[in-house]
C-alpha atoms as a PDB file:
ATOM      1  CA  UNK A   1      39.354 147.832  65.347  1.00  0.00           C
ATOM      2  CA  UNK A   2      40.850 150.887  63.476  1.00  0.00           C
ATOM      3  CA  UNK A   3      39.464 154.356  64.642  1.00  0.00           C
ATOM      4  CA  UNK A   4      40.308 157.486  63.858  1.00  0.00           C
ATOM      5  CA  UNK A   5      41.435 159.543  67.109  1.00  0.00           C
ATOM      6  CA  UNK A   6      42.740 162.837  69.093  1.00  0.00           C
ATOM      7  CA  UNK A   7      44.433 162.545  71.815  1.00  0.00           C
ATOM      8  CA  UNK A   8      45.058 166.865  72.001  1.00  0.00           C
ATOM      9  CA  UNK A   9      42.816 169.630  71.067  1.00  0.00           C
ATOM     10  CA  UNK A  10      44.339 171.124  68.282  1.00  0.00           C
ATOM     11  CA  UNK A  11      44.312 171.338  64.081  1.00  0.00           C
ATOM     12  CA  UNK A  12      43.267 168.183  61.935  1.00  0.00           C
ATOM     13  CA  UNK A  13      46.885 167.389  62.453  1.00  0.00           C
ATOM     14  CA  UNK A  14      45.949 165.571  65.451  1.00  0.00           C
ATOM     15  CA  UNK A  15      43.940 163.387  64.178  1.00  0.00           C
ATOM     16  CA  UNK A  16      46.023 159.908  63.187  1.00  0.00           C
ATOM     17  CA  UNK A  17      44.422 155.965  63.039  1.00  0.00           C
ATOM     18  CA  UNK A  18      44.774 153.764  65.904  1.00  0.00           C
ATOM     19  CA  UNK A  19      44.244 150.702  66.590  1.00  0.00           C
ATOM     20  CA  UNK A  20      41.652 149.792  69.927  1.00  0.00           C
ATOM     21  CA  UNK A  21      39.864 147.199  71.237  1.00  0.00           C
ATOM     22  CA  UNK A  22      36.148 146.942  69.778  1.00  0.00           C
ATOM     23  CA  UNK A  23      33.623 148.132  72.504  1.00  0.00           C
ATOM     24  CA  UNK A  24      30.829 146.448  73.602  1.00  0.00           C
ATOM     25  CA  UNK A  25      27.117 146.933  73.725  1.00  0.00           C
ATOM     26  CA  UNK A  26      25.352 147.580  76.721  1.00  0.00           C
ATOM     27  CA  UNK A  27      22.441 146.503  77.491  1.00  0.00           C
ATOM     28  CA  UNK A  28      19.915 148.609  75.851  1.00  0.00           C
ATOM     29  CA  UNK A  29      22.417 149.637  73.170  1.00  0.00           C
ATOM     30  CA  UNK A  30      23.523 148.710  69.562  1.00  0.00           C
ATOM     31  CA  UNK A  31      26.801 147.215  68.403  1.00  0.00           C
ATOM     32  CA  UNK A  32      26.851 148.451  64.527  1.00  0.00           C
ATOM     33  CA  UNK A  33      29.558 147.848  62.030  1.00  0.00           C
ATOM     34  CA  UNK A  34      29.871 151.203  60.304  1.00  0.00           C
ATOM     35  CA  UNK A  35      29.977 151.660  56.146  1.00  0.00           C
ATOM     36  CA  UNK A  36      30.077 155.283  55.990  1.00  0.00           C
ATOM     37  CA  UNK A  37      30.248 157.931  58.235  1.00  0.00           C
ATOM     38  CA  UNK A  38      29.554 162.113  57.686  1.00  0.00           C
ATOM     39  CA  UNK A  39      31.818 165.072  58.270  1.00  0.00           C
ATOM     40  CA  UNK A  40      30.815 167.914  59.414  1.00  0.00           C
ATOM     41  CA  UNK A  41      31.812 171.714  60.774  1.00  0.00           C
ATOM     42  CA  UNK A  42      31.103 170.672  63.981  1.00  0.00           C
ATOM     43  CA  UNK A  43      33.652 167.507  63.673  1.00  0.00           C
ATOM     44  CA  UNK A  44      36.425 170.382  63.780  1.00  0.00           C
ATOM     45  CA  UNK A  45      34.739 172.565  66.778  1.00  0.00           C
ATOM     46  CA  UNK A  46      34.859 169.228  68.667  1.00  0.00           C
ATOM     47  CA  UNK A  47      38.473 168.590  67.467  1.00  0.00           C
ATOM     48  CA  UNK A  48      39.662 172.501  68.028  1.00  0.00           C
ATOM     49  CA  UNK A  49      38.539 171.985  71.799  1.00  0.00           C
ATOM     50  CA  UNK A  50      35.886 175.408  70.926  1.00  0.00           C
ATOM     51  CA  UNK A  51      32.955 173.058  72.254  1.00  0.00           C
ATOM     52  CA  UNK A  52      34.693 170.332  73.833  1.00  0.00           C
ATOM     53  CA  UNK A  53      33.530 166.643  73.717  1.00  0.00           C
ATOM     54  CA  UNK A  54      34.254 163.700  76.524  1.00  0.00           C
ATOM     55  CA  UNK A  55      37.822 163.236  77.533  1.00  0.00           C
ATOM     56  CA  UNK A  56      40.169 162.401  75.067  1.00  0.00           C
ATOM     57  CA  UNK A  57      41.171 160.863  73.542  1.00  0.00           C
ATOM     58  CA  UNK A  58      38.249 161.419  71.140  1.00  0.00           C
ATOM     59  CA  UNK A  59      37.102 160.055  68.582  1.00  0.00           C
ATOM     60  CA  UNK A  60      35.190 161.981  65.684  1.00  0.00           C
ATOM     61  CA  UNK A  61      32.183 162.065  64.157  1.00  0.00           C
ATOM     62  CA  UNK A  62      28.801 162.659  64.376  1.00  0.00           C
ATOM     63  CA  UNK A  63      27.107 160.463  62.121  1.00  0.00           C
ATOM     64  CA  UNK A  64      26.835 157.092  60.460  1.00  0.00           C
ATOM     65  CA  UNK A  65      25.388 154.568  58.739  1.00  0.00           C
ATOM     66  CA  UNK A  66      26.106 150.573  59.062  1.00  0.00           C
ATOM     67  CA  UNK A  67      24.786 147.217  59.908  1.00  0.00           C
ATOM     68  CA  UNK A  68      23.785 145.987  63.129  1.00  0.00           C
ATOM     69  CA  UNK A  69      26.455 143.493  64.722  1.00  0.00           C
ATOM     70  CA  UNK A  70      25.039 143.096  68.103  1.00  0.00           C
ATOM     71  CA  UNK A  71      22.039 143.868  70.823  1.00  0.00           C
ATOM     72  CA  UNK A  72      21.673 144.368  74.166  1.00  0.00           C
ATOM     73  CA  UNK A  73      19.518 141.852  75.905  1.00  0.00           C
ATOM     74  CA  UNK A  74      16.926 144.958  76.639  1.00  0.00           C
ATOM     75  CA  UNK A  75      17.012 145.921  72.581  1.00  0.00           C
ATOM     76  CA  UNK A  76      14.075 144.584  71.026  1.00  0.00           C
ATOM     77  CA  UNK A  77      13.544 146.958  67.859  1.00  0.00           C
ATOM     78  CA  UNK A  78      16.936 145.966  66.188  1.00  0.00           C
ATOM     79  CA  UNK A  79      18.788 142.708  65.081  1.00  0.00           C
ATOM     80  CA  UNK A  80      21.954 141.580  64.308  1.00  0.00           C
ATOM     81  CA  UNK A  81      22.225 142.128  60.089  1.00  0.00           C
ATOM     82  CA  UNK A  82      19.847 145.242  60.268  1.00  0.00           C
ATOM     83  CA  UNK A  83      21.037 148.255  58.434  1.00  0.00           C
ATOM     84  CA  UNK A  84      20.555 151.349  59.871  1.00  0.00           C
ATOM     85  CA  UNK A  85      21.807 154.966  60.169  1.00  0.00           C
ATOM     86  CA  UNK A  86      22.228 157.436  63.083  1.00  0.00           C
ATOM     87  CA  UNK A  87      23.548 160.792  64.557  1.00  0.00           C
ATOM     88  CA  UNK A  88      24.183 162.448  67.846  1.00  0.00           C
ATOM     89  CA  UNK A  89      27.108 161.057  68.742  1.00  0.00           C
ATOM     90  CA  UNK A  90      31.001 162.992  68.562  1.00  0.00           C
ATOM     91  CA  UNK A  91      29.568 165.063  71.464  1.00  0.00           C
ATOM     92  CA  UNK A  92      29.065 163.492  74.516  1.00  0.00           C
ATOM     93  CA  UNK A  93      29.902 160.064  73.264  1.00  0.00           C
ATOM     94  CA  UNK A  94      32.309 158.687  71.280  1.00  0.00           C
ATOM     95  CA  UNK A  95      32.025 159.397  67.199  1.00  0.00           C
ATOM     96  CA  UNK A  96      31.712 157.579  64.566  1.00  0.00           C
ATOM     97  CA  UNK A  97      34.785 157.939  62.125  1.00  0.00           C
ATOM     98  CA  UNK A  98      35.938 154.324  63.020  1.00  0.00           C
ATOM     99  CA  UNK A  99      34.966 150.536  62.313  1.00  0.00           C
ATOM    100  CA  UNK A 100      32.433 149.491  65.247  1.00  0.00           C
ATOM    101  CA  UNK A 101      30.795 151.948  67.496  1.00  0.00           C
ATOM    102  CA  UNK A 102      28.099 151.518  69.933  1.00  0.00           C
ATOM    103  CA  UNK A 103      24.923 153.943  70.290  1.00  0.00           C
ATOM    104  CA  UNK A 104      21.579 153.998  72.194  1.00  0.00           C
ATOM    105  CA  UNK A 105      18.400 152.914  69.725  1.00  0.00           C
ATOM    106  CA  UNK A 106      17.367 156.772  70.415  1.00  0.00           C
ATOM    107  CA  UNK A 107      19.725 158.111  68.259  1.00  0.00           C
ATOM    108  CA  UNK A 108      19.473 155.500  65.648  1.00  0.00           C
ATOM    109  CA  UNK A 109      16.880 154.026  63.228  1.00  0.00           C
ATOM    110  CA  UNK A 110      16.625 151.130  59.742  1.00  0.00           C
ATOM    111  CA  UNK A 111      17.911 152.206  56.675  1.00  0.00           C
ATOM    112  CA  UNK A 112      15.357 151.580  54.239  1.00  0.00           C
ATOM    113  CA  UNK A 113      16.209 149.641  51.151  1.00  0.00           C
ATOM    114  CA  UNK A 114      17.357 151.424  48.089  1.00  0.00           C
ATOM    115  CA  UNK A 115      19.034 153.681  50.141  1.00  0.00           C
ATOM    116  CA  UNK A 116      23.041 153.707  50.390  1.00  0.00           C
ATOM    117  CA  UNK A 117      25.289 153.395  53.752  1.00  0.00           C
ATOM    118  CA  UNK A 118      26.781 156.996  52.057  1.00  0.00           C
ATOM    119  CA  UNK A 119      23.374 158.516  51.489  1.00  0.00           C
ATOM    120  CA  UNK A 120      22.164 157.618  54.916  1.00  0.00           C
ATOM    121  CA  UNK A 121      25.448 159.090  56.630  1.00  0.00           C
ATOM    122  CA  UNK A 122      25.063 161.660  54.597  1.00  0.00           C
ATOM    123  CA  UNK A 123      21.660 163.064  55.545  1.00  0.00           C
ATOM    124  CA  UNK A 124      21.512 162.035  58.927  1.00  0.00           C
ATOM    125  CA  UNK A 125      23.117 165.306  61.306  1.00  0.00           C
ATOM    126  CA  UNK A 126      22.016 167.981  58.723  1.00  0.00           C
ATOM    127  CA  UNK A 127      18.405 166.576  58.341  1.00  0.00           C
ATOM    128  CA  UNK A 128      17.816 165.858  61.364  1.00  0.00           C
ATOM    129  CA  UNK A 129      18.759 169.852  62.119  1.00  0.00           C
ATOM    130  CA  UNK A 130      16.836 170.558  58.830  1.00  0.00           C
ATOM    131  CA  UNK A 131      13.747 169.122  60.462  1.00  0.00           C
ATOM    132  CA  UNK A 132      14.172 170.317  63.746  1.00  0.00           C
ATOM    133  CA  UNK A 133      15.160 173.972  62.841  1.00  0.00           C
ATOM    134  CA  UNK A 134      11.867 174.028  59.989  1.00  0.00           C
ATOM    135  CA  UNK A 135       9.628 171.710  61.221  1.00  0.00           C
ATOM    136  CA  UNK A 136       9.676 171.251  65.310  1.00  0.00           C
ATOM    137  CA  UNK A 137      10.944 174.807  65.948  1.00  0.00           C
ATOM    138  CA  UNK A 138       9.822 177.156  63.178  1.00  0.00           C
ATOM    139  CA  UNK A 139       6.229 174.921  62.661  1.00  0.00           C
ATOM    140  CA  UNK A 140       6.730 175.554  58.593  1.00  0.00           C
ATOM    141  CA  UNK A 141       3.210 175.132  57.142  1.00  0.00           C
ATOM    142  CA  UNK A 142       2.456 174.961  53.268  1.00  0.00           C
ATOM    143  CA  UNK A 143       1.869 177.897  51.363  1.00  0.00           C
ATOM    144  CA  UNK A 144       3.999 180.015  53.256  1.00  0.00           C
ATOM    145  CA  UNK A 145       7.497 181.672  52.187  1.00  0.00           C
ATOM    146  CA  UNK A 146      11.213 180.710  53.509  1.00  0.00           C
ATOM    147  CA  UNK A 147      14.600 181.765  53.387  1.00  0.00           C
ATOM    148  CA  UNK A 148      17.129 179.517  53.938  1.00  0.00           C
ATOM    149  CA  UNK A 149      20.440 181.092  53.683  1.00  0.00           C
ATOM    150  CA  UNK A 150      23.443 179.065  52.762  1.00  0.00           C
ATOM    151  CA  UNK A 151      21.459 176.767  50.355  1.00  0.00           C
ATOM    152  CA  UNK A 152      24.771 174.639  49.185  1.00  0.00           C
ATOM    153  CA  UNK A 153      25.801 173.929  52.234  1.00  0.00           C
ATOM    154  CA  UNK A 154      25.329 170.521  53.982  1.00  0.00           C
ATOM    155  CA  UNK A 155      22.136 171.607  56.244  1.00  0.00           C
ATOM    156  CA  UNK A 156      21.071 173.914  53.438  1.00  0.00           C
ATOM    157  CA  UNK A 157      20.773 171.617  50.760  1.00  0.00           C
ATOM    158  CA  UNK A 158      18.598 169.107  52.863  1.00  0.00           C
ATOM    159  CA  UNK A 159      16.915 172.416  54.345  1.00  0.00           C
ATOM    160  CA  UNK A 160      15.463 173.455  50.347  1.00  0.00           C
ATOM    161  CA  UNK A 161      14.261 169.980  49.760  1.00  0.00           C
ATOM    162  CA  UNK A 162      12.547 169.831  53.304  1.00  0.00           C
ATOM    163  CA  UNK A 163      10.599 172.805  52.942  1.00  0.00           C
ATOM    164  CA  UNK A 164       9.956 172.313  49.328  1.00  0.00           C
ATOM    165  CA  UNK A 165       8.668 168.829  49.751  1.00  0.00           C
ATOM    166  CA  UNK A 166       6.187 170.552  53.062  1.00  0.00           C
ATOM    167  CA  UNK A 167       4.425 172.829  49.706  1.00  0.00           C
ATOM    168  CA  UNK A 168       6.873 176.173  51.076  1.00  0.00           C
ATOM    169  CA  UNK A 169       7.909 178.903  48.351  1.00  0.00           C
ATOM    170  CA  UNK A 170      11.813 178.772  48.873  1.00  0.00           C
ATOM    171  CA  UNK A 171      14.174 181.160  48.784  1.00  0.00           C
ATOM    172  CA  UNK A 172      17.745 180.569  48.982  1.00  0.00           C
ATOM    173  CA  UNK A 173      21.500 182.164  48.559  1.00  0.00           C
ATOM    174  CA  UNK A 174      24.232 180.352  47.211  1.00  0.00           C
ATOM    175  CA  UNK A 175      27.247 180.901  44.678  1.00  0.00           C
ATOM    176  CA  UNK A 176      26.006 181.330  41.377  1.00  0.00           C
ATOM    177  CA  UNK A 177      27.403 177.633  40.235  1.00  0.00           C
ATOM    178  CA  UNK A 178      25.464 175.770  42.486  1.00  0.00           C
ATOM    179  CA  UNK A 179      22.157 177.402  41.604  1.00  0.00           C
ATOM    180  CA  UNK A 180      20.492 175.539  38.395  1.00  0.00           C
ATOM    181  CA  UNK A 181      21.199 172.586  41.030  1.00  0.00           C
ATOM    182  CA  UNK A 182      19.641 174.172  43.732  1.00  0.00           C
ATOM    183  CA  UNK A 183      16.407 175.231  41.818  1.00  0.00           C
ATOM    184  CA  UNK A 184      16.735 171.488  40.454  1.00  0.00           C
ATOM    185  CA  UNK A 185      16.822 170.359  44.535  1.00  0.00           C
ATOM    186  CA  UNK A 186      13.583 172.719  44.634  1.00  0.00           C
ATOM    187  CA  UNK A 187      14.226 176.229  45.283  1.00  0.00           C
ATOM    188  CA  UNK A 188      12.003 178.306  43.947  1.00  0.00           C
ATOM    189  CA  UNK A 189      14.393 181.438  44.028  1.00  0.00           C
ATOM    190  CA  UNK A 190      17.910 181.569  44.589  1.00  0.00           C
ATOM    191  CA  UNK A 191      19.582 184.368  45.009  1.00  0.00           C
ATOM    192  CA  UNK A 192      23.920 185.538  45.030  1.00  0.00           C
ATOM    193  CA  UNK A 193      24.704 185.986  48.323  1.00  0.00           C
ATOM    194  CA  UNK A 194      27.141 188.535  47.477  1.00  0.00           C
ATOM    195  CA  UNK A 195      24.943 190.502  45.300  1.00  0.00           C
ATOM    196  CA  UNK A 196      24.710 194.586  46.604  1.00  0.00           C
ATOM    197  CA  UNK A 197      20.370 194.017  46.744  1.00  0.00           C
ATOM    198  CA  UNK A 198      20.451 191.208  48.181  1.00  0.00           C
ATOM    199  CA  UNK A 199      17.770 192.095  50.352  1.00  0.00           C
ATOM    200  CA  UNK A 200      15.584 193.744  47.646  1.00  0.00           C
ATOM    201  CA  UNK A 201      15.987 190.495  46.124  1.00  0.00           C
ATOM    202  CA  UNK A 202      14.551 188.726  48.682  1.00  0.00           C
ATOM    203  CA  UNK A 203      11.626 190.846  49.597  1.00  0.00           C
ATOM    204  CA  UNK A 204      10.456 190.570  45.884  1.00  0.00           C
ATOM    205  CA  UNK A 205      10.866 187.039  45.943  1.00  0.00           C
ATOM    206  CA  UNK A 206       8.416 187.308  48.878  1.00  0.00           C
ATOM    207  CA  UNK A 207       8.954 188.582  52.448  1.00  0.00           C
ATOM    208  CA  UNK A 208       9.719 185.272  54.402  1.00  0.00           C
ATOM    209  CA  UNK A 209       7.690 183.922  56.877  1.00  0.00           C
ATOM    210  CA  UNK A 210      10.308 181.780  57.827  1.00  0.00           C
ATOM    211  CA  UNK A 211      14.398 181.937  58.030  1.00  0.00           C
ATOM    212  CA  UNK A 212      16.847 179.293  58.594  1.00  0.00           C
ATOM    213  CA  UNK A 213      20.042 181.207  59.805  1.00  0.00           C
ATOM    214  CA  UNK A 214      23.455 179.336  59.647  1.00  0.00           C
ATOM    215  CA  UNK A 215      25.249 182.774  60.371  1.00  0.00           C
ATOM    216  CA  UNK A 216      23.539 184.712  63.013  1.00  0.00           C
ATOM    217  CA  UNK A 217      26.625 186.754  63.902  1.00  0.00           C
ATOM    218  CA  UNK A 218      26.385 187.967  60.093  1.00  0.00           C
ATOM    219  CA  UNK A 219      22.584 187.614  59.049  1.00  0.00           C
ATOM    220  CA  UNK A 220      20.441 188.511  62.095  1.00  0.00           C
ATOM    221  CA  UNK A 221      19.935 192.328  61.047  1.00  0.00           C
ATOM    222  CA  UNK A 222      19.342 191.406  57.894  1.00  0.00           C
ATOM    223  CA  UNK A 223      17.069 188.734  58.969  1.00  0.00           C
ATOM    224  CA  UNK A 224      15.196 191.735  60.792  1.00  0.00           C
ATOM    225  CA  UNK A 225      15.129 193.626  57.978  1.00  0.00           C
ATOM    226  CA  UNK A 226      13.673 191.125  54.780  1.00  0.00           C
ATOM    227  CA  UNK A 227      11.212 189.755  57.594  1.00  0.00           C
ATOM    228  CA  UNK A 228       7.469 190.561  57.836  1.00  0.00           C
ATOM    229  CA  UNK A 229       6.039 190.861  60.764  1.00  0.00           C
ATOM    230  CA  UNK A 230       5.893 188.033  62.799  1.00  0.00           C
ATOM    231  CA  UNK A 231       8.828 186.222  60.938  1.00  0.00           C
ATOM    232  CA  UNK A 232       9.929 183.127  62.711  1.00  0.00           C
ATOM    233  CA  UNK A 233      13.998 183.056  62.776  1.00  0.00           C
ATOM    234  CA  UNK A 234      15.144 179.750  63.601  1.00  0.00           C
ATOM    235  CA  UNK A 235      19.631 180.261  64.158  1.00  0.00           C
ATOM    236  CA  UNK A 236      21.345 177.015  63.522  1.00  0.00           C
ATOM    237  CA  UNK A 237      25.116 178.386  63.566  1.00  0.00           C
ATOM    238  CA  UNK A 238      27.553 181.356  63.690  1.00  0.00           C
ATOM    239  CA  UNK A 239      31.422 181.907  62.917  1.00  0.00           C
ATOM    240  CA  UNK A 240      31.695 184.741  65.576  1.00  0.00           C
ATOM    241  CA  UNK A 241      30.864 184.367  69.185  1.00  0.00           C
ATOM    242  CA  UNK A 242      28.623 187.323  69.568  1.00  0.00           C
ATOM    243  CA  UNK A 243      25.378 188.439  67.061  1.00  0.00           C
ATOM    244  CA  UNK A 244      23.427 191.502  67.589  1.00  0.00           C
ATOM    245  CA  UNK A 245      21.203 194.110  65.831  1.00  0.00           C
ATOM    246  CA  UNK A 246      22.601 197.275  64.739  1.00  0.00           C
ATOM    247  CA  UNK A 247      19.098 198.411  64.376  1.00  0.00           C
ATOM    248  CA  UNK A 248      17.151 196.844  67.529  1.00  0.00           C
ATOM    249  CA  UNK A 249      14.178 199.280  66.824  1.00  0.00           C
ATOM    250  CA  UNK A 250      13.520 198.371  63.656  1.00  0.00           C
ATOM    251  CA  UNK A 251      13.927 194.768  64.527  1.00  0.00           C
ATOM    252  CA  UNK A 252      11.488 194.854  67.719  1.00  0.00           C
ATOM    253  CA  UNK A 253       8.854 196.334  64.966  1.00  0.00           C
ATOM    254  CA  UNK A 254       9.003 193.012  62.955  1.00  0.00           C
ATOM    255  CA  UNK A 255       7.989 191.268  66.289  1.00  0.00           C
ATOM    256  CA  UNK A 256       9.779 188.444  65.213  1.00  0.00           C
ATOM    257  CA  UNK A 257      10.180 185.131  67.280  1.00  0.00           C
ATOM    258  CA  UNK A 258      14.291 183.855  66.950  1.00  0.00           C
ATOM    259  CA  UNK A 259      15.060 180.346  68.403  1.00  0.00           C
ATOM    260  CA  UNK A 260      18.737 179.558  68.560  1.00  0.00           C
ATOM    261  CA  UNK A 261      18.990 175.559  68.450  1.00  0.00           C
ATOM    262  CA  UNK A 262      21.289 172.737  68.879  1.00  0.00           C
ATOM    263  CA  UNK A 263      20.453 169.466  66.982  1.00  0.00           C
ATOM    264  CA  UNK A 264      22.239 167.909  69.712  1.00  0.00           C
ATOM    265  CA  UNK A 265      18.990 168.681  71.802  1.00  0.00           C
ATOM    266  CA  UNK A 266      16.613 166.836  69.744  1.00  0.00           C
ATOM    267  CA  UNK A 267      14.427 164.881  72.087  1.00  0.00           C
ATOM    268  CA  UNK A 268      13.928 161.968  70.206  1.00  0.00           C
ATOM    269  CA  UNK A 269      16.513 161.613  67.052  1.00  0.00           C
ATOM    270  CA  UNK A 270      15.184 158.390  65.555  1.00  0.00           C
ATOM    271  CA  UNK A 271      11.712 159.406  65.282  1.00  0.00           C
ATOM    272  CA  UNK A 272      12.966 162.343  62.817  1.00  0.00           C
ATOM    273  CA  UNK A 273      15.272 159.734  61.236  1.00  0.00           C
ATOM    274  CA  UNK A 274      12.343 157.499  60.058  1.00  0.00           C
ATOM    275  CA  UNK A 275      11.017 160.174  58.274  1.00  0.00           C
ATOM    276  CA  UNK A 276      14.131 161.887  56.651  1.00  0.00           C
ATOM    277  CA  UNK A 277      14.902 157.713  55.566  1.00  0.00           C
ATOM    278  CA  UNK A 278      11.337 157.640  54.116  1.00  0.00           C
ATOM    279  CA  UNK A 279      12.021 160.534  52.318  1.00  0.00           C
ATOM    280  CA  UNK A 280      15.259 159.613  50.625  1.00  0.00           C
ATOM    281  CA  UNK A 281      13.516 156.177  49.932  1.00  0.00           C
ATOM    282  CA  UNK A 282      10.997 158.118  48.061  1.00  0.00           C
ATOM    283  CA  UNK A 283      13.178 160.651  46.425  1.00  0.00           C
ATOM    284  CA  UNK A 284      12.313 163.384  48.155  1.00  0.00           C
ATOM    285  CA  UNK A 285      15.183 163.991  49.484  1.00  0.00           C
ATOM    286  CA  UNK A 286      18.524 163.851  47.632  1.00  0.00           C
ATOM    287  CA  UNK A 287      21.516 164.008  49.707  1.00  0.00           C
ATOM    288  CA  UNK A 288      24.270 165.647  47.731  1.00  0.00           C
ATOM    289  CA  UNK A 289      27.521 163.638  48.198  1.00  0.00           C
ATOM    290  CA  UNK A 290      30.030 165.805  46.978  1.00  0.00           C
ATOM    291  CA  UNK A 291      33.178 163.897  48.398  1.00  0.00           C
ATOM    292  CA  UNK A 292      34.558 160.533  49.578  1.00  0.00           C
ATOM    293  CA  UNK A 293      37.601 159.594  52.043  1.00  0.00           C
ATOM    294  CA  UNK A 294      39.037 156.603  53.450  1.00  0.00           C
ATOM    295  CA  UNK A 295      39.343 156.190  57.130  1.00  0.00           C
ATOM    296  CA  UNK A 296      43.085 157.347  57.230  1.00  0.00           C
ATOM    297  CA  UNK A 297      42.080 160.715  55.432  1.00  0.00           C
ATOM    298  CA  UNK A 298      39.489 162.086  58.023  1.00  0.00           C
ATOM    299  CA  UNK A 299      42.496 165.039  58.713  1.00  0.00           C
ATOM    300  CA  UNK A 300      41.782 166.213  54.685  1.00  0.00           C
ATOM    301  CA  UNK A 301      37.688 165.758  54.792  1.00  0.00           C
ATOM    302  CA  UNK A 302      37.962 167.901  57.793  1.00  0.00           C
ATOM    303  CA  UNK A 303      39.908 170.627  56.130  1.00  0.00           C
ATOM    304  CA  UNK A 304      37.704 170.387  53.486  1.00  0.00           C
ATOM    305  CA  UNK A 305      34.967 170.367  54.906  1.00  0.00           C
ATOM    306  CA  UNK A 306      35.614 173.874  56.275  1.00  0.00           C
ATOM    307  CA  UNK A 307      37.828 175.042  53.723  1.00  0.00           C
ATOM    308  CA  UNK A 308      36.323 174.409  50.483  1.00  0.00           C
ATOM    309  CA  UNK A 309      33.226 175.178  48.520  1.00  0.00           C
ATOM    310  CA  UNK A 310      31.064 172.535  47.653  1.00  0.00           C
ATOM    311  CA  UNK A 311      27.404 171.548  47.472  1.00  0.00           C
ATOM    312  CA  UNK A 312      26.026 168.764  49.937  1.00  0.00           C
ATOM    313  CA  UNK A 313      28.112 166.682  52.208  1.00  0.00           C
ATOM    314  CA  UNK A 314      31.905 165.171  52.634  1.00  0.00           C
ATOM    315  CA  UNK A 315      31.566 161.343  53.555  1.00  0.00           C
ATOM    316  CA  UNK A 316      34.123 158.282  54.803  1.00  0.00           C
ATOM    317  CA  UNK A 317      33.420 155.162  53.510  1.00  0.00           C
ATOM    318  CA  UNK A 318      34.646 151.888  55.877  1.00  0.00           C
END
C-alpha cells in the first residue's frame, strides 16, 4: 500500500510516500480501507519530535474515515463493507495518512448515511475534543454562557455548533471574515480577537460560565479576568510551554475550576463518535472543509495547516 511516512523528526520535509506491505488485523481489531483522512496541529508536533509518537518511522495522522475491509475473529460490531470513521491514532499507533490502516473498535464507530468519508474525517479529532473539553469535562448545561476562543479554527468551529446545539449563549473570537459564518454556525456573539476591549466585549456579551482555551500560555489571565465566579476553564492547547497568571489574586477570587485535557485520554472514543455522526447526520453539526490534498501532498496540508488562516479543517482524500 502507499503511506505517507517519516523516518526523522524534523520539518514537513520529511515526510515523502512509500510504499509498505498492508498490515493486518488482529484479532479484536479492524482492517479499514481509508477515503479521507484529517490534518491537524498536532500531525506536525508528532512530526517535529515536540511530543513524540512510536518509533519511526511514523506514519501521520490522527484521523479517518473509510470502509471496513476486514475483522478480527473477536470483532462482532463491524463487517467487511461497513463505513465508518475514527480518531486516536498518530500517537501511540500508527496514523492514518495512508491507504489501509488497522485500529481497535474503541477508537472507531459507522458512518451514518448521508454523511461523506471527508465530513467524517473531518469532524472526528476536533469533535471528539469539542465534546470532551464542553461536555465530559466542563458539564455545559443549557442556558448558560460560553466562550470559546479561536472560533475558526478546526476544534473551534465544531466547539460553537456543540454548545449551540446543547441551548448555550456563545461567545466566540475570530478574524472579522469568518464571522457572518460563524454566527451562521451558531454563535451568538463573536467578537475580533485583536480588538483593544476585547474583554469588555466579552463581559457585555455575558460573563462566561464556561471557556474553551486553545491558548492557555496567552489566554489564562484573561480567562481569569472575563470569568464569574466559579467559571469552569477547560485548556485544550498552548504555543508556549509555560502559562501562568500575572494576577494570581485576582484569579484565586474567581474560584475558578481549569482542567487541562488531552483528547488522546478519552476513555471511550467511539461512544462520543456516535453522537458527533448523529449530529452531522442531522445537521447539527457542519464540519467546515476548507481544503483538500492528495496523499503525496500531506508535506503542504501540514504547512498549511499551521501556517495559514482558514475556517474548519484541511482533509486528504484516498
Amino acid at each position: 500500500m502507499r503511506t505517507v511516512r517519516y523516518h526523522e523528526h524534523g520539518g514537513p520535509e520529511v515526510l515523502r510516500v512509500d510504499d509498505i506491505d498492508r498490515p493486518e488485523p488482529d484479532d479484536d481489531e479492524l482492517l479499514v480501507a481509508v477515503r479521507a483522512a484529517g490534518i491537524n496541529p498536532v500531525d506536525t508536533y508528532f512530526r517535529e519530535g515536540s511530543y513524540p509518537p512510536g518509533d519511526l518511522p511514523w506514519i501521520p495522522g490522527s484521523d479517518f474515515a473509510g470502509v471496513v475491509e476486514a475483522v478480527g475473529s473477536e470483532v462482532d460490531d463491524f463487517s467487511a463493507g461497513d463505513r465508518v470513521f475514527g480518531t486516536g491514532l498518530g500517537n501511540n499507533r500508527q496514523g492514518t495518512c495512508a491507504e489501509f490502516l488497522t485500529t481497535a473498535t474503541d477508537t472507531v464507530a459507522h458512518l451514518p448515511d448521508g454523511v461523506g468519508f471527508d465530513e467524517g474525517a473531518a469532524v472526528a479529532l476536533v469533535g471528539v475534543t469539542a465534546w470532551r473539553a464542553l461536555i465530559d469535562h466542563a458539564g455545559l448545561e443549557p442556558g448558560e454562557t460560553c466562550l470559546i476562543h479561536g472560533g475558526s479554527g478546526g476544534v473551534g468551529h465544531v466547539a460553537v455548533q456543540l454548545a449551540s446545539a446543547t441551548g448555550v449563549r456563545v461567545t466566540t473570537t475570530a478574524s472579522e471574515e469568518y464571522h457572518n459564518r460563524l454566527e451562521a454556525l451558531g454563535a451568538d456573539t463573536v467578537l475580533d480577537y485583536t480588538r483593544d476591549d476585547l474583554a469588555d466585549a466579552v463581559r457585555e456579551a455575558g460573563e462566561p460560565d464556561v471557556i474553551l482555551d486553545h491558548r492557555l500560555d496567552d489566554y489564562l489571565q484573561f480567562d481569569a479576568d472575563v470569568a464569574k465566579v466559579g467559571t469552569r476553564v477547560v485548556g485544550i492547547g498552548n504555543e508556549g510551554s509555560a502559562a501562568g497568571f500575572e494576577d494570581i489574586s485576582g484569579a484565586r477570587s474567581k474560584e475558578l475550576s481549569i482542567t487541562l485535557m488531552s483528547m488522546f485520554n478519552t476513555p471511550d472514543i467511539s461512544a462520543v463518535l456516535e453522537r458527533l455522526g448523529r449530529l452531522v447526520a442531522d445537521g447539527e453539526i457542519v464540519p467546515e472543509i476548507a481544503g483538500v490534498y492528495g496523499l503525496d501532498e500531506v508535506d503542504s496540508a501540514q504547512r498549511d495547516v499551521v501556517g495559514d488562516s482558514f475556517l474548519g479543517k484541511l482533509v486528504v482524500e484516498l
